[in-house]
Protein backbone atom coordinates (compact mmCIF):
# COMPACT_ATOMS: atom_id res chain seq x y z
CA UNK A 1 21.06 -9.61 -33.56
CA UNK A 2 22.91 -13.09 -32.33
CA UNK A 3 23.04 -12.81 -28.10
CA UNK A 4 26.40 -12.68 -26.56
CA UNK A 5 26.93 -13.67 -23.29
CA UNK A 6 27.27 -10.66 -21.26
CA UNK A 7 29.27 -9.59 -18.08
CA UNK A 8 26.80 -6.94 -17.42
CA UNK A 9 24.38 -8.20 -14.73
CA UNK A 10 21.98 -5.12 -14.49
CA UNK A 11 19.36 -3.88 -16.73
CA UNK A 12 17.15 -4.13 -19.63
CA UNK A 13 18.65 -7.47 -21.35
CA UNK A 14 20.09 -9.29 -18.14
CA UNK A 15 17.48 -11.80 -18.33
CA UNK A 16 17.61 -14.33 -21.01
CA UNK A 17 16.19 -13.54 -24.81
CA UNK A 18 16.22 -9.52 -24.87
CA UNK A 19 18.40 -7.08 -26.72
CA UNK A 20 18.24 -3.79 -26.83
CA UNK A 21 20.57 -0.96 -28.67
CA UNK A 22 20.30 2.96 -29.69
CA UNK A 23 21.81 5.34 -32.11
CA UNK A 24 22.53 9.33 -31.70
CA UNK A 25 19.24 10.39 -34.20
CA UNK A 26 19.86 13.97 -33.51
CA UNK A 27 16.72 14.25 -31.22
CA UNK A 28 18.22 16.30 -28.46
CA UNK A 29 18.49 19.93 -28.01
CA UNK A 30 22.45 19.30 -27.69
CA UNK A 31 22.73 17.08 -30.68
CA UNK A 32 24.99 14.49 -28.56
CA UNK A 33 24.61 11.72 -27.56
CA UNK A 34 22.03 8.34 -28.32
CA UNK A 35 18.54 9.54 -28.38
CA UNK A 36 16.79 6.76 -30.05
CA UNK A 37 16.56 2.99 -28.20
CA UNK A 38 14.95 -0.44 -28.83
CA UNK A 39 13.97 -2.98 -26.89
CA UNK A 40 13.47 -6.61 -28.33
CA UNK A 41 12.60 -10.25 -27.27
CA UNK A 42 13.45 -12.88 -29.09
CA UNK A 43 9.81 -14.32 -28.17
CA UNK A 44 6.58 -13.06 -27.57
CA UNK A 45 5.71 -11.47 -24.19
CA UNK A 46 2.88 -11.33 -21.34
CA UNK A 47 2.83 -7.50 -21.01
CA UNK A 48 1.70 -5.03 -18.93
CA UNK A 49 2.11 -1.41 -17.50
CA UNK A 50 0.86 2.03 -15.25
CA UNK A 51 0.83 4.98 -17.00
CA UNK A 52 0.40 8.83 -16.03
CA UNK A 53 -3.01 9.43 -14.61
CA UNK A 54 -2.57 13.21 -16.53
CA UNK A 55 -5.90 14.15 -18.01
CA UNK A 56 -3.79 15.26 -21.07
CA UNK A 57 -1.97 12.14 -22.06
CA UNK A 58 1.31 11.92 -23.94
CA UNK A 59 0.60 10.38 -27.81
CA UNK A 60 2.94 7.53 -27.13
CA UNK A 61 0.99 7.08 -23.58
CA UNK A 62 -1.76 7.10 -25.42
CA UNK A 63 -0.54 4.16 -28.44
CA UNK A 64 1.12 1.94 -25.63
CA UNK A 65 -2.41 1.70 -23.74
CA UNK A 66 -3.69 0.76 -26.73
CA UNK A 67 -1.31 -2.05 -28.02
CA UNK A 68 -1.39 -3.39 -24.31
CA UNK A 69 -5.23 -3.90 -24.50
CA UNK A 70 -4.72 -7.51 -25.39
CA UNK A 71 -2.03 -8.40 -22.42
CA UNK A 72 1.30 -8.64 -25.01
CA UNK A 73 4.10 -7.23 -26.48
CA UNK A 74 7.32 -7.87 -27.88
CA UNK A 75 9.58 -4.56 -28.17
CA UNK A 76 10.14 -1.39 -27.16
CA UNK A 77 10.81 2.03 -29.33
CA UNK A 78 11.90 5.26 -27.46
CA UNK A 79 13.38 8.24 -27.45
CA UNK A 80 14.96 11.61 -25.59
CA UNK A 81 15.09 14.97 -26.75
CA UNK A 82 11.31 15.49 -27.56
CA UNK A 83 7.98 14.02 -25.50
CA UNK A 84 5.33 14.18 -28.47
CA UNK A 85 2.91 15.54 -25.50
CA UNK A 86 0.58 18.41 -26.06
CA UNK A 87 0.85 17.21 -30.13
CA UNK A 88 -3.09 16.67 -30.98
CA UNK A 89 -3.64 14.10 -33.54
CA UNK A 90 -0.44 14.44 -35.19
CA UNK A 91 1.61 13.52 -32.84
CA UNK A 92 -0.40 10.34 -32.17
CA UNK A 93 0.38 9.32 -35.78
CA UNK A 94 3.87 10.06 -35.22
CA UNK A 95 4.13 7.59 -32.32
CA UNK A 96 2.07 5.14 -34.76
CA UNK A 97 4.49 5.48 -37.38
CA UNK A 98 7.41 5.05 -34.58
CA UNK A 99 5.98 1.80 -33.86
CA UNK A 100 5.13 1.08 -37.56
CA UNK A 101 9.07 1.64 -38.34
CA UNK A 102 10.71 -0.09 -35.41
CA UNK A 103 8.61 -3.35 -36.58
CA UNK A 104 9.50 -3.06 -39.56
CA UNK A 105 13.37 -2.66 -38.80
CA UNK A 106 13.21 -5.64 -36.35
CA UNK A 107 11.50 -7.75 -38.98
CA UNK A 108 14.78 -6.69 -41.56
CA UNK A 109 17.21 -7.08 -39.05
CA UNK A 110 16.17 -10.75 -38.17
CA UNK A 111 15.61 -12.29 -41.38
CA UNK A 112 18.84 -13.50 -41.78
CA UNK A 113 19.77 -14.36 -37.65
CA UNK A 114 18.33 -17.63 -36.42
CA UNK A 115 18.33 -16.69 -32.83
CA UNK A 116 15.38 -13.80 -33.64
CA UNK A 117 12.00 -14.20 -33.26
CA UNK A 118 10.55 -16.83 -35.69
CA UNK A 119 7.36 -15.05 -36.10
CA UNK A 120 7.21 -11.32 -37.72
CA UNK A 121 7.31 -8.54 -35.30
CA UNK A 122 3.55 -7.01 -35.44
CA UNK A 123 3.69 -3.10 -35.18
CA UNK A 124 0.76 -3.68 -32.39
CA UNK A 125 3.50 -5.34 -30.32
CA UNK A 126 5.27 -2.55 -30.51
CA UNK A 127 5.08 0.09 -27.66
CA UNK A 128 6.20 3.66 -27.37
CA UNK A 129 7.58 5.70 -24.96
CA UNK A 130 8.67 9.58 -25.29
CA UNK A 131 11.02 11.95 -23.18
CA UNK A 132 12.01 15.36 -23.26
CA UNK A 133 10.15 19.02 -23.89
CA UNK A 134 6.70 18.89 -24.33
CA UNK A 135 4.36 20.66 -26.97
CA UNK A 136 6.89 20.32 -29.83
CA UNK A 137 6.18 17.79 -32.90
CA UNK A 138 8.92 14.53 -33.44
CA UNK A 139 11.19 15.37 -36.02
CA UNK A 140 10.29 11.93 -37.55
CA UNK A 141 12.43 12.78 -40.72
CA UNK A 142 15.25 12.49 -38.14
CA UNK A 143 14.00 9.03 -36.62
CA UNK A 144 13.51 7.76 -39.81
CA UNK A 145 16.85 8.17 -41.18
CA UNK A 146 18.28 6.94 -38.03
CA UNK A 147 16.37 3.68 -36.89
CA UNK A 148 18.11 1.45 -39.50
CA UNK A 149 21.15 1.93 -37.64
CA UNK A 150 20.57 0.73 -34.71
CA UNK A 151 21.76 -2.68 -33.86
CA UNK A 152 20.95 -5.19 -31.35
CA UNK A 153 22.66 -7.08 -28.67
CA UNK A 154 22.61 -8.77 -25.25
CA UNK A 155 25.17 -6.02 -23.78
CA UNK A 156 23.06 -3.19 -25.49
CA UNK A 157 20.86 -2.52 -22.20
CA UNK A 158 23.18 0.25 -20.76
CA UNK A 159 22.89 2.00 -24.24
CA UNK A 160 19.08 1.87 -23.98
CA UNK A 161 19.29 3.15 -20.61
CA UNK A 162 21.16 6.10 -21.81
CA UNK A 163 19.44 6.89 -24.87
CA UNK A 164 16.33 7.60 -23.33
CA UNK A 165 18.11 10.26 -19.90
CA UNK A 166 17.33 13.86 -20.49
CA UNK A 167 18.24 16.23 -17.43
CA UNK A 168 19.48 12.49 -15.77
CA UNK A 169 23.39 12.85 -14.61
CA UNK A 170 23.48 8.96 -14.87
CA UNK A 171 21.81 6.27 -16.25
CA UNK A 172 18.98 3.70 -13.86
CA UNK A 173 19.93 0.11 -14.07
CA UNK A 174 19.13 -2.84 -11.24
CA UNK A 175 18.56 -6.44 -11.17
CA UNK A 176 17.54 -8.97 -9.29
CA UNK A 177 17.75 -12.90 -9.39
CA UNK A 178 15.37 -15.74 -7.51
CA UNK A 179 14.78 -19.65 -7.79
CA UNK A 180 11.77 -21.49 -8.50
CA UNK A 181 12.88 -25.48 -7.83
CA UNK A 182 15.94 -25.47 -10.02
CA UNK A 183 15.32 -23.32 -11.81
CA UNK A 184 16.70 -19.52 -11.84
CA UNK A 185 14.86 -16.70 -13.02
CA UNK A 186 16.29 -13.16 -13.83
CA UNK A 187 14.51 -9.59 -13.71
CA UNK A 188 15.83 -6.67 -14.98
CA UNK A 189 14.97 -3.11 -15.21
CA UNK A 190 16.15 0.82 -15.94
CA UNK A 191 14.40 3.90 -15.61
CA UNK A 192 14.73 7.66 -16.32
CA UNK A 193 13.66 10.81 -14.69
CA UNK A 194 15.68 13.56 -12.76
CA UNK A 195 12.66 16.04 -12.58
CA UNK A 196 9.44 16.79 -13.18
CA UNK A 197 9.04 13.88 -10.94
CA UNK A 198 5.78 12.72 -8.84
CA UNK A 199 4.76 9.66 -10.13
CA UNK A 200 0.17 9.55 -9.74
CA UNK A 201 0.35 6.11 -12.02
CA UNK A 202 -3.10 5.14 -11.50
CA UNK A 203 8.70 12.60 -18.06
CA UNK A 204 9.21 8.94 -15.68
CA UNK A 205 9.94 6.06 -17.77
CA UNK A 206 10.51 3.12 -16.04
CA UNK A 207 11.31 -0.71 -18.24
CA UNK A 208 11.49 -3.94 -16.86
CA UNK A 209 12.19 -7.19 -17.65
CA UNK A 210 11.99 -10.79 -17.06
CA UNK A 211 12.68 -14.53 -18.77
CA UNK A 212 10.31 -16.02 -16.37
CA UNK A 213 7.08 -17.60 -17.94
CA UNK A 214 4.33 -15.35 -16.04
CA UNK A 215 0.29 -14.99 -16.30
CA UNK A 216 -1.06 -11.87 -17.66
CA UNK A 217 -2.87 -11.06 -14.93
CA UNK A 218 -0.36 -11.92 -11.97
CA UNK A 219 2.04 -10.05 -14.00
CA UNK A 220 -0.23 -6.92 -14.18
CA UNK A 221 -0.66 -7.08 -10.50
CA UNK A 222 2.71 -7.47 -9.67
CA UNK A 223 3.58 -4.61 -11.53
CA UNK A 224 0.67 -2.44 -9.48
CA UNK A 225 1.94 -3.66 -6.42
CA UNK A 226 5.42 -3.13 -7.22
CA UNK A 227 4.84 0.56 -8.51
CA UNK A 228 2.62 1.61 -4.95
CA UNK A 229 5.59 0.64 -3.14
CA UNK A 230 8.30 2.25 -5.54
CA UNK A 231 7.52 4.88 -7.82
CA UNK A 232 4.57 5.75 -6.39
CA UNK A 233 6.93 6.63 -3.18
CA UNK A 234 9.04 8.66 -5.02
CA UNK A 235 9.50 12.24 -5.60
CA UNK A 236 11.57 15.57 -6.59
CA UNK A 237 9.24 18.26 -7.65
CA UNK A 238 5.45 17.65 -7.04
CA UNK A 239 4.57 17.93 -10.89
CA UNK A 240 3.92 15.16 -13.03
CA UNK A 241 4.59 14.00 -16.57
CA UNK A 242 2.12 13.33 -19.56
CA UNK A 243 4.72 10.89 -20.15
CA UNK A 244 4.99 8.75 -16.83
CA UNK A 245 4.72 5.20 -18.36
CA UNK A 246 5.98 1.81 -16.65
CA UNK A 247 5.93 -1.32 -18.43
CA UNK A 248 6.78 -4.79 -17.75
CA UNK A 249 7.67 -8.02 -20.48
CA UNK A 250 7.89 -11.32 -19.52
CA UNK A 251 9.03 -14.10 -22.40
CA UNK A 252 9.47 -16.57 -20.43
CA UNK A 253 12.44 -18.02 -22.20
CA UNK A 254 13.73 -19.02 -18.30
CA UNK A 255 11.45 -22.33 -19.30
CA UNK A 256 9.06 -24.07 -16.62
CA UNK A 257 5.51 -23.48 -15.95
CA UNK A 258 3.93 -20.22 -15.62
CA UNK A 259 3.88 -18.35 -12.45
CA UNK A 260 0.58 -17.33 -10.97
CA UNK A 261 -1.54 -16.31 -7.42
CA UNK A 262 -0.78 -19.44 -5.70
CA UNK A 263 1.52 -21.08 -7.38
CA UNK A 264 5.30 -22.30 -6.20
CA UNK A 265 7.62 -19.17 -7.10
CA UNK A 266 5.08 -16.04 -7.26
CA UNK A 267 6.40 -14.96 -4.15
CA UNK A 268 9.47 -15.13 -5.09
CA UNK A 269 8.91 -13.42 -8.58
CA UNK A 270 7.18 -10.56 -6.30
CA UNK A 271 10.39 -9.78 -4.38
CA UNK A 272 12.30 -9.76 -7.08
CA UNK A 273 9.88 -7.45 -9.54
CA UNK A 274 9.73 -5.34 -6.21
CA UNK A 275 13.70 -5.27 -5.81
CA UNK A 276 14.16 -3.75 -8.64
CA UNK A 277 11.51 -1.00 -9.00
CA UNK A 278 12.44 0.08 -5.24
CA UNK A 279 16.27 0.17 -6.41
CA UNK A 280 15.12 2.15 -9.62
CA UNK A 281 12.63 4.40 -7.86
CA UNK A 282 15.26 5.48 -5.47
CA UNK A 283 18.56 6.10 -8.34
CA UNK A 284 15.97 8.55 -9.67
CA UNK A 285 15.66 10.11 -6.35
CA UNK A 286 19.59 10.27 -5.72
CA UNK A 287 19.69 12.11 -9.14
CA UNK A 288 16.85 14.61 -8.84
CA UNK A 289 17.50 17.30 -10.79
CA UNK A 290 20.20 19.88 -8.76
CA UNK A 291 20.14 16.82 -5.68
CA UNK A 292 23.22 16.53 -4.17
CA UNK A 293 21.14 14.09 -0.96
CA UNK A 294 18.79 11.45 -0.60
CA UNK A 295 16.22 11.88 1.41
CA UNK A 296 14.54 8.85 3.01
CA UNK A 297 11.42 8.90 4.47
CA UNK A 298 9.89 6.31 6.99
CA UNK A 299 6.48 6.30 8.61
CA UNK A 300 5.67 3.83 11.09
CA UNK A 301 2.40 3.48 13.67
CA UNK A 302 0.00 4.44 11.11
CA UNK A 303 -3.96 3.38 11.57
CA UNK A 304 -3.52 2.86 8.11
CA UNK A 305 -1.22 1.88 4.95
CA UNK A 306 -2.45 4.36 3.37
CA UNK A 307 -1.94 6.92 5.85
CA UNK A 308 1.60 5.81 6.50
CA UNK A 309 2.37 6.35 2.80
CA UNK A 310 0.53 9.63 2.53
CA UNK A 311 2.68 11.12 5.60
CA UNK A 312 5.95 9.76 4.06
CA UNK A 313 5.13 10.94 0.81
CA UNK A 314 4.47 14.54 2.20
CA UNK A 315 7.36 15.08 3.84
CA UNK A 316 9.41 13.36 1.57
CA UNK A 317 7.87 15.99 -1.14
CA UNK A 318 8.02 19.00 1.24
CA UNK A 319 9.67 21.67 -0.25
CA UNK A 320 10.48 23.13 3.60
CA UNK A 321 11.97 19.93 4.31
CA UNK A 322 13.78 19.30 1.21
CA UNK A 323 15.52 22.59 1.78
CA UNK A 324 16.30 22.15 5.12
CA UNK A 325 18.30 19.17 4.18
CA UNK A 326 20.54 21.20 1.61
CA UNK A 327 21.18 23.65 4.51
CA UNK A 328 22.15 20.35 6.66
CA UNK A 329 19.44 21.99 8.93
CA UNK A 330 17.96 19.87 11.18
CA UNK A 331 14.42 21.87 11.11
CA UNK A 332 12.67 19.17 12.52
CA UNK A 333 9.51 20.74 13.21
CA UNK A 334 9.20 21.09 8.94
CA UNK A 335 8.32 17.15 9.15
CA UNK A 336 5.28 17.13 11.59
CA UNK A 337 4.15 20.47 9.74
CA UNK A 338 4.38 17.99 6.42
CA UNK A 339 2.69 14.92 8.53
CA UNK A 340 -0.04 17.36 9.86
CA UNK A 341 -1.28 18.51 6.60
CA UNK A 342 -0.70 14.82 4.78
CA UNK A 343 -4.51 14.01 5.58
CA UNK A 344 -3.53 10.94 7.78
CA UNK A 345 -4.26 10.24 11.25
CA UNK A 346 -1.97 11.76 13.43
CA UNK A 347 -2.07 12.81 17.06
CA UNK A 348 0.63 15.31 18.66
CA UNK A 349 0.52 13.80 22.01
CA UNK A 350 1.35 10.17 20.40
CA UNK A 351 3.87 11.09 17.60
CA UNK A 352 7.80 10.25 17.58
CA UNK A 353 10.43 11.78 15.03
CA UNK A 354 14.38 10.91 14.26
CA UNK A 355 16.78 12.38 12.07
CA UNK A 356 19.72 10.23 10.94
CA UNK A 357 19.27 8.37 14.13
CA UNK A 358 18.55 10.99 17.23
CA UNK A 359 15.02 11.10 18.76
CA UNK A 360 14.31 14.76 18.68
CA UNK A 361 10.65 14.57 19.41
CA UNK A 362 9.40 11.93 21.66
CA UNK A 363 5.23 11.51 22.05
CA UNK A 364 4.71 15.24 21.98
CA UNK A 365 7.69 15.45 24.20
CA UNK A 366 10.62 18.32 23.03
CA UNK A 367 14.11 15.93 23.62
CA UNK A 368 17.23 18.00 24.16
CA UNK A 369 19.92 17.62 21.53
CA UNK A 370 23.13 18.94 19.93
CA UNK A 371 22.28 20.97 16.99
CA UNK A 372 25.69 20.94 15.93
CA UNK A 373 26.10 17.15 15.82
CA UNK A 374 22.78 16.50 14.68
CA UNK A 375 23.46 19.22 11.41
CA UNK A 376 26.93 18.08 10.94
CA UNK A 377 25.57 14.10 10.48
CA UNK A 378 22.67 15.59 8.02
CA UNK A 379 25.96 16.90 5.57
CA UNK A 380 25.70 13.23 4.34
CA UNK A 381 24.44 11.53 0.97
CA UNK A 382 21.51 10.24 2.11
CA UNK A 383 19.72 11.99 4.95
CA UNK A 384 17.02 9.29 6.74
CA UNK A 385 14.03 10.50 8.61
CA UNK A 386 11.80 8.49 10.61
CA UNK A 387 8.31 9.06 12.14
CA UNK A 388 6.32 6.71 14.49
CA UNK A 389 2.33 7.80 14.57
CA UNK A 390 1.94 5.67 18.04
CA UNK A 391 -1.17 5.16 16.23
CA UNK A 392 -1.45 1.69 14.11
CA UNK A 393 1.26 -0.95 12.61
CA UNK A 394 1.37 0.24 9.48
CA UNK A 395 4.46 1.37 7.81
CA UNK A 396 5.92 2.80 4.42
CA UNK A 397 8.71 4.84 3.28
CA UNK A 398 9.29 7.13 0.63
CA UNK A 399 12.10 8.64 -1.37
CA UNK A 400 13.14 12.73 -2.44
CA UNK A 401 15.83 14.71 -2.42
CA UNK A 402 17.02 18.31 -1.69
CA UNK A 403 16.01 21.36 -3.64
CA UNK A 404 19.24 23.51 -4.04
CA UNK A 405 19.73 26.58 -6.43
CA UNK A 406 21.11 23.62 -8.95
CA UNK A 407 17.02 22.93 -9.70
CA UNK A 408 16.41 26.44 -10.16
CA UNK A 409 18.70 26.82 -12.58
CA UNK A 410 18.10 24.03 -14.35
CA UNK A 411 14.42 24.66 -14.73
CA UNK A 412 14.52 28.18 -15.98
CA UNK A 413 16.77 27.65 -18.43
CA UNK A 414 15.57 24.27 -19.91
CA UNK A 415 13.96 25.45 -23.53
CA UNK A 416 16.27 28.50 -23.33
């Protein structure tokens, strides 16, 4: 488990003291392919996460709230292939077991490295996290045949990241760097989710990162912040996942004093936490399931934050809209139907709307345009739409993509 130094500047173990690594444990309905990760720091962590707001909740969901309770953790165990959701109490004893073997393997595998953690891993610093069909029991013989094998490194982050994909085309990876004094601090982070995507965090799993030495509770609210401004903005389907879990470590092996409300550098630790969710939310927006665009989403002049994100969020979700963007359609009157039904303030008479960059709708006002130009700059990876309330100052933008016949597929033949 000795850390290399590694050229890869993204991800899981970019910041100092975490490994990570995964092995192919024959989880997946395909049989390819890592399906089995871990996550480890070399030292204790503050800890915290957001998890589904499902009224059925995931076993693993359900363990990782539980071994958070006390504000720490130290690694994580997950896998792809099966979500242990929908699995009663049997399930939850499978994710305790999980956790149960993956402490157990980290305390064998750094008994004889110096550079591990000098205190035994406790299986309550373990969390879980669990991807892939629901209402179908782990095969733990499989998991525990395969954990022994997997080793750790500092260059095992991208593995982790694709261990856990399912219906993902590519794996979620960003990173971000800031300065406290002299000192420099590194956060990392990946995520997975292609569908059944629409994050209410108070099958998304989203990890992140960080040597900087960090209060429990500043760390817990950066997270929440983070998240309403990220995931939270982010969808491909509408439908939700027993499974939606985010969760933040901090070891603060960067050195220095801890960061906190107030104090020099929590700004800056902010930014960066924020950087990378944003940059993680929106990779699993480019790679919605079937998504060949990007849709981005911008309300401004809201009364309200919380109006501007609603709106955004609507139409970003709008299943008129999101087609109208595969058919490089510029069916601009899809996005004030989406606005008008969001629930926020809105007034016809005071409302502006672009598409990649032409005013089509000024204060109520029809604008001529060319349909042709405006449709032929829509047939572009990312398609950006932007509307002013005239109402407020408040602003927010969300992410989706388009809903092609890709989805459909996809989604009626995924246990099949």
């Amino acid at each position: 488990m000795a850390e290399r130094s590694s050229s890869v500047e993204v991800g899981v173990t970019f910041p100092r003291g975490f490994v990570a690594g995964a092995v192919a444990a024959g989880l997946r309905e395909s049989g390819s392919g890592d399906d089995l990760a871990l996550l480890f720091s070399k030292a204790p962590c503050a800890a915290a996460g957001l998890f589904t707001s499902s009224a059925f909740r995931a076993a693993p969901v359900v363990l990782s709230q539980r071994n958070l309770i006390d504000g720490r953790a130290q690694a994580v165990i997950a896998n792809a292939g099966c979500a242990n959701a929908y699995t009663g109490a049997e399930g939850y004893r499978d994710s305790e077991e999980m956790a149960r073997l993956a402490a157990s393997h980290l305390r064998l595998a750094g008994s004889g490295d110096r550079t591990a953690s000098k205190l035994p891993v406790a299986e309550s610093d373990v969390l879980v996290a669990s991807t892939g069909v629901t209402g179908h029991r782990l095969p733990m013989e499989k998991i525990r045949a395969a954990l022994p094998s997997i080793a750790l490194d500092s260059d095992g982050g991208e593995r982790f990241a694709r261990a856990i994909m399912t219906t993902d085309t590519v794996p979620k990876q960003a990173a971000a760097v800031f300065a406290v004094g002299e000192r420099e601090y590194r956060v990392g982070g990946c995520a997975k989710g292609s569908g059944m995507i629409h994050p209410n965090l108070a099958t998304m799993l989203a990890f992140v990162t960080t040597d900087a030495p960090v209060e429990r509770a500043f760390l817990e609210g950066t997270l929440r912040e983070a998240a309403a401004v990220s995931f939270e903005m982010m969808t491909i389907d509408g439908d939700s996942s027993p499974n939606d879990s985010v969760i933040i470590l901090a070891n603060g092996l960067g050195g220095g004093s801890a960061l906190g409300e107030g104090v020099e550098g929590a700004t800056q630790f902010r930014e960066a936490v924020e950087r990378v969710c944003v940059a993680l939310a929106k990779g699993m927006a480019r790679d919605g399931e079937g998504a060949t665009k990007l849709i981005e989403v911008e309300v401004a002049g809201a009364k309200t934050l919380a109006d501007a994100r609603i709106a955004a969020r609507t139409v970003a979700g709008s299943p008129l809209v999101k087609s109208a963007v595969y058919g490089n359609d510029p069916n601009w009157g899809r996005v004030l139907a989406a606005v008008a039904r969001s629930g926020a303030d809105a007034e016809e008479s005071r409302t502006s709307l672009f598409w990649q960059g032409f005013c089509l709708f000024q204060e109520g006002r029809l604008l001529p345009y060319d349909e042709e130009a405006v449709g032929a700059a829509t047939n572009a990876p990312e398609v950006r739409i932007r509307v002013d309330l005239g109402l407020g100052s408040a602003v927010a933008t969300a992410w989706g993509c388009d809903l092609t016949e890709e989805y459909v597929r996809i989604n009626s033949e995924y246990t099949t």
